[in-house]
PDB file of N, CA and C in Angstrom:
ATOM      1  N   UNK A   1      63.454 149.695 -22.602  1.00  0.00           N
ATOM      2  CA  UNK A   1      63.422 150.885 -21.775  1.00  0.00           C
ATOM      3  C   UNK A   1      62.383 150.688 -20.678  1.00  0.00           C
ATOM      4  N   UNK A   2      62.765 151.150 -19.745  1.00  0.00           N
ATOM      5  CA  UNK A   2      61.701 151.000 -18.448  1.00  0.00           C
ATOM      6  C   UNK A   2      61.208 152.102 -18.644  1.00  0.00           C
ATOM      7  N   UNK A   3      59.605 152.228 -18.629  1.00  0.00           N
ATOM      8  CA  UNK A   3      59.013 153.278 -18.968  1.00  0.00           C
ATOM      9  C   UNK A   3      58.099 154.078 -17.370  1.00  0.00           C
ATOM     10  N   UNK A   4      58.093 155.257 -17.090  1.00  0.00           N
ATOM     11  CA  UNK A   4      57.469 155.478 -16.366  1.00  0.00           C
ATOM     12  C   UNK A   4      56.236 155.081 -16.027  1.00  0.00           C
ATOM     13  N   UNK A   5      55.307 154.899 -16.995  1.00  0.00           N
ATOM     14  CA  UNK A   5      53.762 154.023 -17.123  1.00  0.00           C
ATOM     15  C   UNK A   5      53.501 153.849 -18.316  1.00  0.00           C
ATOM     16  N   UNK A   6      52.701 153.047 -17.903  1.00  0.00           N
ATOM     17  CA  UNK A   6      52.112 152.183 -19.445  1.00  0.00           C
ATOM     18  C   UNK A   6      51.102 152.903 -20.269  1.00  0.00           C
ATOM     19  N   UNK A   7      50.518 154.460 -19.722  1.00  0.00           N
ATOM     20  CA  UNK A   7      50.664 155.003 -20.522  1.00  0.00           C
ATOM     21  C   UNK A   7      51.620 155.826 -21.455  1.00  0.00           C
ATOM     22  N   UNK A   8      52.171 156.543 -20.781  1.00  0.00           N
ATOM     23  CA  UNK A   8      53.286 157.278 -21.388  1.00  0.00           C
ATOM     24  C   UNK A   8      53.906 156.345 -22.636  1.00  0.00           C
ATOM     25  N   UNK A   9      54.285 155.163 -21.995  1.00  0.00           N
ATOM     26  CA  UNK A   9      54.616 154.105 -23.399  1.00  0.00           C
ATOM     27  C   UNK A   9      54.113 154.488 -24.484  1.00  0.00           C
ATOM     28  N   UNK A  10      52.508 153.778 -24.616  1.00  0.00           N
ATOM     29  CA  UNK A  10      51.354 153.988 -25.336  1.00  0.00           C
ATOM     30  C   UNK A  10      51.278 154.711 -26.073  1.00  0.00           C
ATOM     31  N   UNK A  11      51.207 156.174 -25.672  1.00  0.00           N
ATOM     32  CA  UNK A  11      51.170 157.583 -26.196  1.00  0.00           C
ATOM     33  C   UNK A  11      52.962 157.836 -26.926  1.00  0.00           C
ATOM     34  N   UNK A  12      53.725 157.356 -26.565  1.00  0.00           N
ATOM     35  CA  UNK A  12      54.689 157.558 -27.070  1.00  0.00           C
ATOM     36  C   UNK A  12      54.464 157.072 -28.631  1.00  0.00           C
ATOM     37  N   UNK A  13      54.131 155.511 -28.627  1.00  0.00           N
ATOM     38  CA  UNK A  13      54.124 154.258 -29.737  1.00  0.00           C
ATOM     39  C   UNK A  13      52.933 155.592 -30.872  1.00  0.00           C
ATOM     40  N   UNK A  14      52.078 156.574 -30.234  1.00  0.00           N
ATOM     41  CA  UNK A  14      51.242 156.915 -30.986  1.00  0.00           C
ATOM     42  C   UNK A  14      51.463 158.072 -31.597  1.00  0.00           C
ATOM     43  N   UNK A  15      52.983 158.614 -31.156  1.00  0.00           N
ATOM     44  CA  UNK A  15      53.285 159.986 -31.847  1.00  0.00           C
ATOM     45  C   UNK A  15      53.414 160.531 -33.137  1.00  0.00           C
ATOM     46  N   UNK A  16      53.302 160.898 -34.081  1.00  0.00           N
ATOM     47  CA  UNK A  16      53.095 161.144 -35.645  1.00  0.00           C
ATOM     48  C   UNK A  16      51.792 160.668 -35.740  1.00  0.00           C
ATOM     49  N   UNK A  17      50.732 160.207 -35.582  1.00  0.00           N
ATOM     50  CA  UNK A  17      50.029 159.887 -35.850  1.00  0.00           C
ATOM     51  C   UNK A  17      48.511 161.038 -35.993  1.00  0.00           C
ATOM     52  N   UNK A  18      46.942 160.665 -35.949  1.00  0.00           N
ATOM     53  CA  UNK A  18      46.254 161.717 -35.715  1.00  0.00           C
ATOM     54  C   UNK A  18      45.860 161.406 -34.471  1.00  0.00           C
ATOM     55  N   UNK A  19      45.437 162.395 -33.933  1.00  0.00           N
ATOM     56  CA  UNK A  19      45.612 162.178 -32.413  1.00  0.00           C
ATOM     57  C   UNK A  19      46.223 162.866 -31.214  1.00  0.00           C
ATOM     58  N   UNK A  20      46.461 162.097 -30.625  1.00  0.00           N
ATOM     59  CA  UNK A  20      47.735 162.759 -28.789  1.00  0.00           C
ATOM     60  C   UNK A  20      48.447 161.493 -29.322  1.00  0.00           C
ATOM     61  N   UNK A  21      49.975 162.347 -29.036  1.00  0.00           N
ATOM     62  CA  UNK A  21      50.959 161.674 -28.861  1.00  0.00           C
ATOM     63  C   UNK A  21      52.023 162.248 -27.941  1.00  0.00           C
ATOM     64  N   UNK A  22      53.232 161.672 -27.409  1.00  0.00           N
ATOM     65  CA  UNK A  22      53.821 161.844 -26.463  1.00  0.00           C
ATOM     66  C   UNK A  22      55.356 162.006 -26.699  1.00  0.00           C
ATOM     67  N   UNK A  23      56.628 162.602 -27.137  1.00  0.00           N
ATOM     68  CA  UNK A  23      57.788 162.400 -27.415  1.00  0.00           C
ATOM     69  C   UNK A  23      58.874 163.789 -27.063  1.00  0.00           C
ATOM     70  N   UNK A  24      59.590 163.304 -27.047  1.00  0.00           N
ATOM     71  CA  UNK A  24      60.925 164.243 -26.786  1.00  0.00           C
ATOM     72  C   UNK A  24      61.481 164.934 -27.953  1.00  0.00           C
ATOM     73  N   UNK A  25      62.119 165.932 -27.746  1.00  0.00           N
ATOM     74  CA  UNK A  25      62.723 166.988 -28.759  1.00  0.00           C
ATOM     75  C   UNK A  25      64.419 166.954 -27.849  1.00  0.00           C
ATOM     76  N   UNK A  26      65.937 166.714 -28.867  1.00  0.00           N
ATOM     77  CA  UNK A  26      66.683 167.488 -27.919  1.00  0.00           C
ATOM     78  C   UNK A  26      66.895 169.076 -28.343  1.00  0.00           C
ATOM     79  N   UNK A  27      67.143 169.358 -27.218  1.00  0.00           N
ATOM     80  CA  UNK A  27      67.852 170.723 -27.251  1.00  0.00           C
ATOM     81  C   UNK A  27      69.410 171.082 -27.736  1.00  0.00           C
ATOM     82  N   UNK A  28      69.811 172.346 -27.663  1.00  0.00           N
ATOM     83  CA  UNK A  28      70.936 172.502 -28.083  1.00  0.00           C
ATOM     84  C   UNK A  28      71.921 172.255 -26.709  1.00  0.00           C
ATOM     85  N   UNK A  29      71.223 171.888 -25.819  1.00  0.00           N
ATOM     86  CA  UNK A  29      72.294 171.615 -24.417  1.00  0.00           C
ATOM     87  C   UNK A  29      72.210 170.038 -24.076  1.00  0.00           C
ATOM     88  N   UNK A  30      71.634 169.336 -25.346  1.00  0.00           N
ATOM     89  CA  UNK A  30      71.759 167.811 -24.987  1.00  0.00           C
ATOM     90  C   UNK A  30      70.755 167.787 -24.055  1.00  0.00           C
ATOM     91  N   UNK A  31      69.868 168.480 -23.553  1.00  0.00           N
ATOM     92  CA  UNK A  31      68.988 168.161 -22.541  1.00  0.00           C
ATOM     93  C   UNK A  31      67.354 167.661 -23.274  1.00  0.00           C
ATOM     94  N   UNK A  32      66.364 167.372 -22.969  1.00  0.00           N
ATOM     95  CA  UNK A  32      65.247 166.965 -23.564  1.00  0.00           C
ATOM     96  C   UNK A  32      63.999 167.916 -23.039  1.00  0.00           C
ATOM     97  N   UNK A  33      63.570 168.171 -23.992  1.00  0.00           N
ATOM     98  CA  UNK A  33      62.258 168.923 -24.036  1.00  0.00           C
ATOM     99  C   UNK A  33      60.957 168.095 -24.198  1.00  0.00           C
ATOM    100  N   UNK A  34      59.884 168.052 -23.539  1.00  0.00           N
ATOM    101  CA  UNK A  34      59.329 166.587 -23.526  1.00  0.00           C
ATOM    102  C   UNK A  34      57.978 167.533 -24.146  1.00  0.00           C
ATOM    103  N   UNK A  35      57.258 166.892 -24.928  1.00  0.00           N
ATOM    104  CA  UNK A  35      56.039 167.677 -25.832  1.00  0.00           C
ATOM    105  C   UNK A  35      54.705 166.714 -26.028  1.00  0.00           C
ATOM    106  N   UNK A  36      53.949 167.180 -25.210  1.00  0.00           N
ATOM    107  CA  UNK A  36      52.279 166.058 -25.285  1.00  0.00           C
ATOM    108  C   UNK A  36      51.842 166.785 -27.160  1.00  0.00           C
ATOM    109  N   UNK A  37      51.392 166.290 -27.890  1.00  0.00           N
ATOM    110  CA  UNK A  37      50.827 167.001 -29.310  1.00  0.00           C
ATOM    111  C   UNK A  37      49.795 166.344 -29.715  1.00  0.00           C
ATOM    112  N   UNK A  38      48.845 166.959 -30.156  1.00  0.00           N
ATOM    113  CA  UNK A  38      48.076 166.849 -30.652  1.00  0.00           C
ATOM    114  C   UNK A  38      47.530 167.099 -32.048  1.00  0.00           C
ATOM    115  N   UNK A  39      47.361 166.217 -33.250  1.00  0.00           N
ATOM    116  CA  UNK A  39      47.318 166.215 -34.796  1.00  0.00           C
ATOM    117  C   UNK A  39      46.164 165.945 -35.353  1.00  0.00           C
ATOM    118  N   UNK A  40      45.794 167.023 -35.979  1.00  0.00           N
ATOM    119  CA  UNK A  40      43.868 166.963 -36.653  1.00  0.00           C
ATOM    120  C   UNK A  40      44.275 165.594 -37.735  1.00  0.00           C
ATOM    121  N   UNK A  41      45.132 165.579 -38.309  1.00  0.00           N
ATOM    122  CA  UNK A  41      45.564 164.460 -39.436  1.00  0.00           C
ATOM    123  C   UNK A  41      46.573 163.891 -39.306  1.00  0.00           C
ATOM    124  N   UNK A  42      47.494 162.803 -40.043  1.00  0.00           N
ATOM    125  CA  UNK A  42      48.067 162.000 -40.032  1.00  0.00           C
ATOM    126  C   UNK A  42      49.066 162.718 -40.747  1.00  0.00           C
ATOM    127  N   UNK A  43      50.501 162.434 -40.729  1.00  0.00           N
ATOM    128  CA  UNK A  43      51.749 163.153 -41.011  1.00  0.00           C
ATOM    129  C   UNK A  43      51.550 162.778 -42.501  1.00  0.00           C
ATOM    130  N   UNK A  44      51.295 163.687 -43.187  1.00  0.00           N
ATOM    131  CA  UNK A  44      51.980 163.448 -44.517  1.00  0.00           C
ATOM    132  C   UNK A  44      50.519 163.787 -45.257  1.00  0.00           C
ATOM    133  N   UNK A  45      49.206 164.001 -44.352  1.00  0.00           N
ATOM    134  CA  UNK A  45      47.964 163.976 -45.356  1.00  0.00           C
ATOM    135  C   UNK A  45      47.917 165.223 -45.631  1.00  0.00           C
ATOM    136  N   UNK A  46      47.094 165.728 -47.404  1.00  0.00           N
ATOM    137  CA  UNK A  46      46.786 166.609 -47.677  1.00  0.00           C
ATOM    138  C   UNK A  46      45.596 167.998 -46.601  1.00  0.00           C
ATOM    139  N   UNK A  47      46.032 168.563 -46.023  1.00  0.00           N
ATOM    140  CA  UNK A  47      45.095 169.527 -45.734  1.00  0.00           C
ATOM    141  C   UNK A  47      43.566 170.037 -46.021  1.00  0.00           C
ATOM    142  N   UNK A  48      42.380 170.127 -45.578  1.00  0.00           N
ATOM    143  CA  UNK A  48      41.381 170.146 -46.402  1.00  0.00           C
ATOM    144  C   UNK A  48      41.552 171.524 -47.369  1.00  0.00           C
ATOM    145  N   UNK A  49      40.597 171.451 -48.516  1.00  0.00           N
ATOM    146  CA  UNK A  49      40.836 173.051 -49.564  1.00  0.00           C
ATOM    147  C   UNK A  49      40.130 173.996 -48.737  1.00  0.00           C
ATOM    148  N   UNK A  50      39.007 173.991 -48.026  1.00  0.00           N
ATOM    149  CA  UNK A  50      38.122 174.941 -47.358  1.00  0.00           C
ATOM    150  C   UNK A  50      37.633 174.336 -46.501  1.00  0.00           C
ATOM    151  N   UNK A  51      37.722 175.579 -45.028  1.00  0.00           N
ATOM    152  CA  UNK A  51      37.406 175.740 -44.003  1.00  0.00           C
ATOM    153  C   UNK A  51      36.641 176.810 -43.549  1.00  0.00           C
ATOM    154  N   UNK A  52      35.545 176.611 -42.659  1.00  0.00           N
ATOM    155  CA  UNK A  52      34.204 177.989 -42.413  1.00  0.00           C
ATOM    156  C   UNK A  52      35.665 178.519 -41.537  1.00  0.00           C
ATOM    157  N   UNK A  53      36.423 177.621 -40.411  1.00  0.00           N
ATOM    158  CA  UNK A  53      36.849 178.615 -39.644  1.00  0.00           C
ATOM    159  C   UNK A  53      38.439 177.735 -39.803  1.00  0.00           C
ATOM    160  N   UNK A  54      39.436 178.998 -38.856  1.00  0.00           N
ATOM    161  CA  UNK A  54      40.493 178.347 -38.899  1.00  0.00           C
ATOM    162  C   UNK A  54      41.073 176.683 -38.160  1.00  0.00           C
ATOM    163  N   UNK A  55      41.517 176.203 -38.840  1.00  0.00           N
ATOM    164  CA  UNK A  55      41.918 174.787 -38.080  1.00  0.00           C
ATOM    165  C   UNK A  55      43.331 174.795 -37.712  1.00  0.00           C
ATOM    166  N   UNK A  56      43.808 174.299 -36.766  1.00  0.00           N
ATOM    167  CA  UNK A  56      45.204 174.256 -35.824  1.00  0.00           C
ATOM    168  C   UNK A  56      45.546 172.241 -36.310  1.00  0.00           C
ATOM    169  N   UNK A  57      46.505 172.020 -37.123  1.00  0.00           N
ATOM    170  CA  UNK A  57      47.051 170.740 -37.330  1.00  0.00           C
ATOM    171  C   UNK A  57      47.708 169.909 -36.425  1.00  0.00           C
ATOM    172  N   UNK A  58      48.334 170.911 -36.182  1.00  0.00           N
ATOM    173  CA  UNK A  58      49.202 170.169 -35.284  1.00  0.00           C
ATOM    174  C   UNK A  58      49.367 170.905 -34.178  1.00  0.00           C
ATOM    175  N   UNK A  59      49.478 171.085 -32.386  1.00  0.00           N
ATOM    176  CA  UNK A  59      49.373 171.707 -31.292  1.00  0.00           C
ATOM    177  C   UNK A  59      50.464 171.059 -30.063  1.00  0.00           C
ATOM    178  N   UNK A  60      51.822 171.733 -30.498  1.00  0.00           N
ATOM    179  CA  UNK A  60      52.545 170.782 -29.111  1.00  0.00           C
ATOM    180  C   UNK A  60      52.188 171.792 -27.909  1.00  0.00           C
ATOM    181  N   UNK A  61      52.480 170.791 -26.787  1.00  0.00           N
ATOM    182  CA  UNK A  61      52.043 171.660 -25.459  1.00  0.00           C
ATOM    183  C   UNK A  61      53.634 170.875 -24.635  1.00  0.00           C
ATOM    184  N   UNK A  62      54.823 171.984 -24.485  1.00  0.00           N
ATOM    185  CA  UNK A  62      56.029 171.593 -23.993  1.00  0.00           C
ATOM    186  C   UNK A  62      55.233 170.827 -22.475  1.00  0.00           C
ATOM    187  N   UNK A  63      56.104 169.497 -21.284  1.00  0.00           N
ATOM    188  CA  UNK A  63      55.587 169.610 -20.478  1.00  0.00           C
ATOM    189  C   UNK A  63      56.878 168.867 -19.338  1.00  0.00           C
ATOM    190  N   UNK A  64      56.687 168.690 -18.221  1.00  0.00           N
ATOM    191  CA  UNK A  64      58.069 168.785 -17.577  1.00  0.00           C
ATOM    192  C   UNK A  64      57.771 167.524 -16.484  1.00  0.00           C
ATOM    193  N   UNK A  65      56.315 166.688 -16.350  1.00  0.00           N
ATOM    194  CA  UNK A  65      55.881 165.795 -15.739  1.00  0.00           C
ATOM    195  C   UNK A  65      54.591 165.280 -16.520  1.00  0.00           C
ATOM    196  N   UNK A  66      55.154 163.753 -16.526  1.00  0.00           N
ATOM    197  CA  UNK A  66      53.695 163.014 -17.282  1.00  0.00           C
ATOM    198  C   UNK A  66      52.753 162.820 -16.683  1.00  0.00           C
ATOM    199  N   UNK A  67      51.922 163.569 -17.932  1.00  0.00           N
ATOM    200  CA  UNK A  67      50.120 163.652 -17.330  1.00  0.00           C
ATOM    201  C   UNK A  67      49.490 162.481 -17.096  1.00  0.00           C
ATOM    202  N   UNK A  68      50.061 161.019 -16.590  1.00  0.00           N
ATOM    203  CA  UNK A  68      49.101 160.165 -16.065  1.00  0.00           C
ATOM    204  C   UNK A  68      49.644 159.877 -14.845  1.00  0.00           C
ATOM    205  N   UNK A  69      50.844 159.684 -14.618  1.00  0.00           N
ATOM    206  CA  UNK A  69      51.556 159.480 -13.306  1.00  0.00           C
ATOM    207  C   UNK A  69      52.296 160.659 -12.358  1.00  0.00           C
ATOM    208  N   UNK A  70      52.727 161.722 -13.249  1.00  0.00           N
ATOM    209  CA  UNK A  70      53.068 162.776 -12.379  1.00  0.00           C
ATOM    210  C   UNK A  70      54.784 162.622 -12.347  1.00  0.00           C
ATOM    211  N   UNK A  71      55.256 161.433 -12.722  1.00  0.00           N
ATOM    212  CA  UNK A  71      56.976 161.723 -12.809  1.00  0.00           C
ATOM    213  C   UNK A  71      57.337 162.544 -13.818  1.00  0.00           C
ATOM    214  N   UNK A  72      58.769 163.089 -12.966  1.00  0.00           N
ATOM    215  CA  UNK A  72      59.422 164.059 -13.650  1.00  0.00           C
ATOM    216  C   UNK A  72      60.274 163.682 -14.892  1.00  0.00           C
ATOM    217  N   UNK A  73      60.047 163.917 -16.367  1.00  0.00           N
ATOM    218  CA  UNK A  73      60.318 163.469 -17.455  1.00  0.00           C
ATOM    219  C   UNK A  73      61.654 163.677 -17.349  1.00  0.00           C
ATOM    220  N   UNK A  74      62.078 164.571 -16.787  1.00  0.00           N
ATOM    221  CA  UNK A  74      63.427 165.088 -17.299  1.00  0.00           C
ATOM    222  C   UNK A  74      64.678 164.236 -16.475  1.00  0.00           C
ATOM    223  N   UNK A  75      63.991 163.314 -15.011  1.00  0.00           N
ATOM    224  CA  UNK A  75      64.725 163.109 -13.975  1.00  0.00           C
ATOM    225  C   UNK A  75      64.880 161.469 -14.408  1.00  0.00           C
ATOM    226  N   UNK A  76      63.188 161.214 -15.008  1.00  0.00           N
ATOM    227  CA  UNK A  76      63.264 159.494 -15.083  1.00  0.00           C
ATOM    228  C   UNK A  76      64.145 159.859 -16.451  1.00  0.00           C
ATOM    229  N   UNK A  77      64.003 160.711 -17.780  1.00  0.00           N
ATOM    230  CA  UNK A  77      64.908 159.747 -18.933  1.00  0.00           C
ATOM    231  C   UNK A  77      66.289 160.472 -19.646  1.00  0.00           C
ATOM    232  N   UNK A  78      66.262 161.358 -18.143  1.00  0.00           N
ATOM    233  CA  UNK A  78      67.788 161.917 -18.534  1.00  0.00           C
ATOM    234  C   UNK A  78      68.786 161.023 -19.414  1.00  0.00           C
ATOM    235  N   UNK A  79      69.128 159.552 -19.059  1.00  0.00           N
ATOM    236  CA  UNK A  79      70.406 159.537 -19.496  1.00  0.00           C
ATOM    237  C   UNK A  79      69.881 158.327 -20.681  1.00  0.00           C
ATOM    238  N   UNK A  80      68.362 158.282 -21.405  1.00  0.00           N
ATOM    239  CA  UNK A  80      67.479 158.361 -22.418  1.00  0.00           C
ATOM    240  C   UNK A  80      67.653 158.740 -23.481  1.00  0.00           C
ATOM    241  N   UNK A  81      67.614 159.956 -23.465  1.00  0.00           N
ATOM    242  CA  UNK A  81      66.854 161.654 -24.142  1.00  0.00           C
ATOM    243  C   UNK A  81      67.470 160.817 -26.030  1.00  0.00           C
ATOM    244  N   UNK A  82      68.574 160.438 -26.285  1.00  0.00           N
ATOM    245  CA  UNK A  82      68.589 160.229 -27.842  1.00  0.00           C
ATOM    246  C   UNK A  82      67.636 159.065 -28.360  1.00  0.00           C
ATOM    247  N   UNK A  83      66.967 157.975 -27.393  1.00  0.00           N
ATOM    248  CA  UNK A  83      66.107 156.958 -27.742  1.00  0.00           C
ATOM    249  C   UNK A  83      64.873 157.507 -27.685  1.00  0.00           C
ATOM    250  N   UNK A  84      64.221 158.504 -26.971  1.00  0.00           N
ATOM    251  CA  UNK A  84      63.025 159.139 -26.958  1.00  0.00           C
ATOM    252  C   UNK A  84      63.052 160.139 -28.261  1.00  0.00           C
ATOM    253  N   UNK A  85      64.246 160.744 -29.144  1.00  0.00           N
ATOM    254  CA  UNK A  85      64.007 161.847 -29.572  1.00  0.00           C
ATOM    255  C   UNK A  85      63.439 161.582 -31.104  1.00  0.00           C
ATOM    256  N   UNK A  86      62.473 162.250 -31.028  1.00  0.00           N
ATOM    257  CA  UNK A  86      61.762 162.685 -32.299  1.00  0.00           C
ATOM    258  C   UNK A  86      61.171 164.236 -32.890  1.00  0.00           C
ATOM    259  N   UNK A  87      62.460 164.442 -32.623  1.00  0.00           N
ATOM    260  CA  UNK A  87      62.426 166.093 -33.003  1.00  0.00           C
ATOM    261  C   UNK A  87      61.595 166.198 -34.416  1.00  0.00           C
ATOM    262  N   UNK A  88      61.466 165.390 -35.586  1.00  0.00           N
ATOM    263  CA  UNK A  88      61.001 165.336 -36.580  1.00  0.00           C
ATOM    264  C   UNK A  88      59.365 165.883 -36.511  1.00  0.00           C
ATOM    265  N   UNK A  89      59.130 165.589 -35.578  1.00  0.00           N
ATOM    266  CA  UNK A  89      57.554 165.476 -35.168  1.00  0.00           C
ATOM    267  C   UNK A  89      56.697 166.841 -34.745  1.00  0.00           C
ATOM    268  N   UNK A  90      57.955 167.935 -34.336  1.00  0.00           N
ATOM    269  CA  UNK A  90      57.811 168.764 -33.541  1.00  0.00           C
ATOM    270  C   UNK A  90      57.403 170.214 -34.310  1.00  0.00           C
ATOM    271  N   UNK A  91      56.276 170.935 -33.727  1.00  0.00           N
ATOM    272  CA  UNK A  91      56.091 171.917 -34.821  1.00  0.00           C
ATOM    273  C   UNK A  91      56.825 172.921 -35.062  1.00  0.00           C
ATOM    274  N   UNK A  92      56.902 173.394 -36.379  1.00  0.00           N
ATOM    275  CA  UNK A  92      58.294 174.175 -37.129  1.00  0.00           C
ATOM    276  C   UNK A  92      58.786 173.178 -37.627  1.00  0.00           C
ATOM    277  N   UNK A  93      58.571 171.918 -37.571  1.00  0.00           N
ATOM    278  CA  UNK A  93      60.033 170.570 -38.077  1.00  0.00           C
ATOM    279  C   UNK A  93      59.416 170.290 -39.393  1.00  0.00           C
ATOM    280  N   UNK A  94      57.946 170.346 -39.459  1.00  0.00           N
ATOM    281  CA  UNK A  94      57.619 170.030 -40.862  1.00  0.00           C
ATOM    282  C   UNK A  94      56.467 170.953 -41.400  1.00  0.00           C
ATOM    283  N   UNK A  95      56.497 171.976 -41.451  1.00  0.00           N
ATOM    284  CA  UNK A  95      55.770 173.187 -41.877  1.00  0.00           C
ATOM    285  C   UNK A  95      56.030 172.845 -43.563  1.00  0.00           C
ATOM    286  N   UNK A  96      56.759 172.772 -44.229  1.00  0.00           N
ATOM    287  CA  UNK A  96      57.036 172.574 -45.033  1.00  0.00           C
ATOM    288  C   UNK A  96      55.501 171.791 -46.279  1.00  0.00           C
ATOM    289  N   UNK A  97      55.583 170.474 -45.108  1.00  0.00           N
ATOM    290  CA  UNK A  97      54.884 169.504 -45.311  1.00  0.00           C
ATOM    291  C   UNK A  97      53.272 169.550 -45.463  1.00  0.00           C
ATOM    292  N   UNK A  98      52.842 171.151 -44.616  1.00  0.00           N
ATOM    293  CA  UNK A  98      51.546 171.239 -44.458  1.00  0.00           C
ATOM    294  C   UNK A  98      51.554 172.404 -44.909  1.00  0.00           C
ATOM    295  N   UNK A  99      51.806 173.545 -45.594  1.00  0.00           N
ATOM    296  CA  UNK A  99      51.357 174.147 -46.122  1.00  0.00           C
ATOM    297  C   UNK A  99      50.349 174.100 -47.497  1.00  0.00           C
ATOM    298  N   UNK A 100      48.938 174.792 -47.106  1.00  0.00           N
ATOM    299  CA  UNK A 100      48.181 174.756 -48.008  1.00  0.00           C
ATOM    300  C   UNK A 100      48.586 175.347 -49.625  1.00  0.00           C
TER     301      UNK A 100
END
């Protein structure tokens, strides 16, 4: 895949992980929803038992141009969108998984 920049790559390779990561969701119109996220832990780790204050796990932020170069996600990987998609990743997709 020709990637818009070598970050976006990067951040893609780092999605599920703890951290920023970078990946696509499709929609119900076949179109792609592109989501920067951010994860206090690693997919699948136990939650801590106690916290003084509340903690946020996982934080997608939908976005419509990549934050290092400025191209339009939707224009460069339109005809993409099923090799980018990792809807799995996306919050609501595994609530399941993190409940305390």
């Amino acid at each position: 895949m020709k990637w818009c920049c070598k970050m976006f790559e990067g951040w893609f390779q780092e999605a599920g992980k703890r951290g920023i990561g970078v990946f696509a969701t499709v929609r119900r119109d076949s179109t792609a929803s592109f989501i920067l996220q951010f994860r206090a832990l690693d997919q699948g780790k136990a939650t801590p038992a106690h916290s003084e204050s509340p903690i946020a796990l996982v934080s997608d932020i939908h976005i419509q141009y990549c934050p290092w170069c400025g191209t339009n996600l939707q224009k460069k990987y339109a005809s993409r969108v099923q090799e980018l998609d990792r809807s799995e990743l996306a919050v609501g997709a595994d609530l399941t998984s993190i409940k305390a």
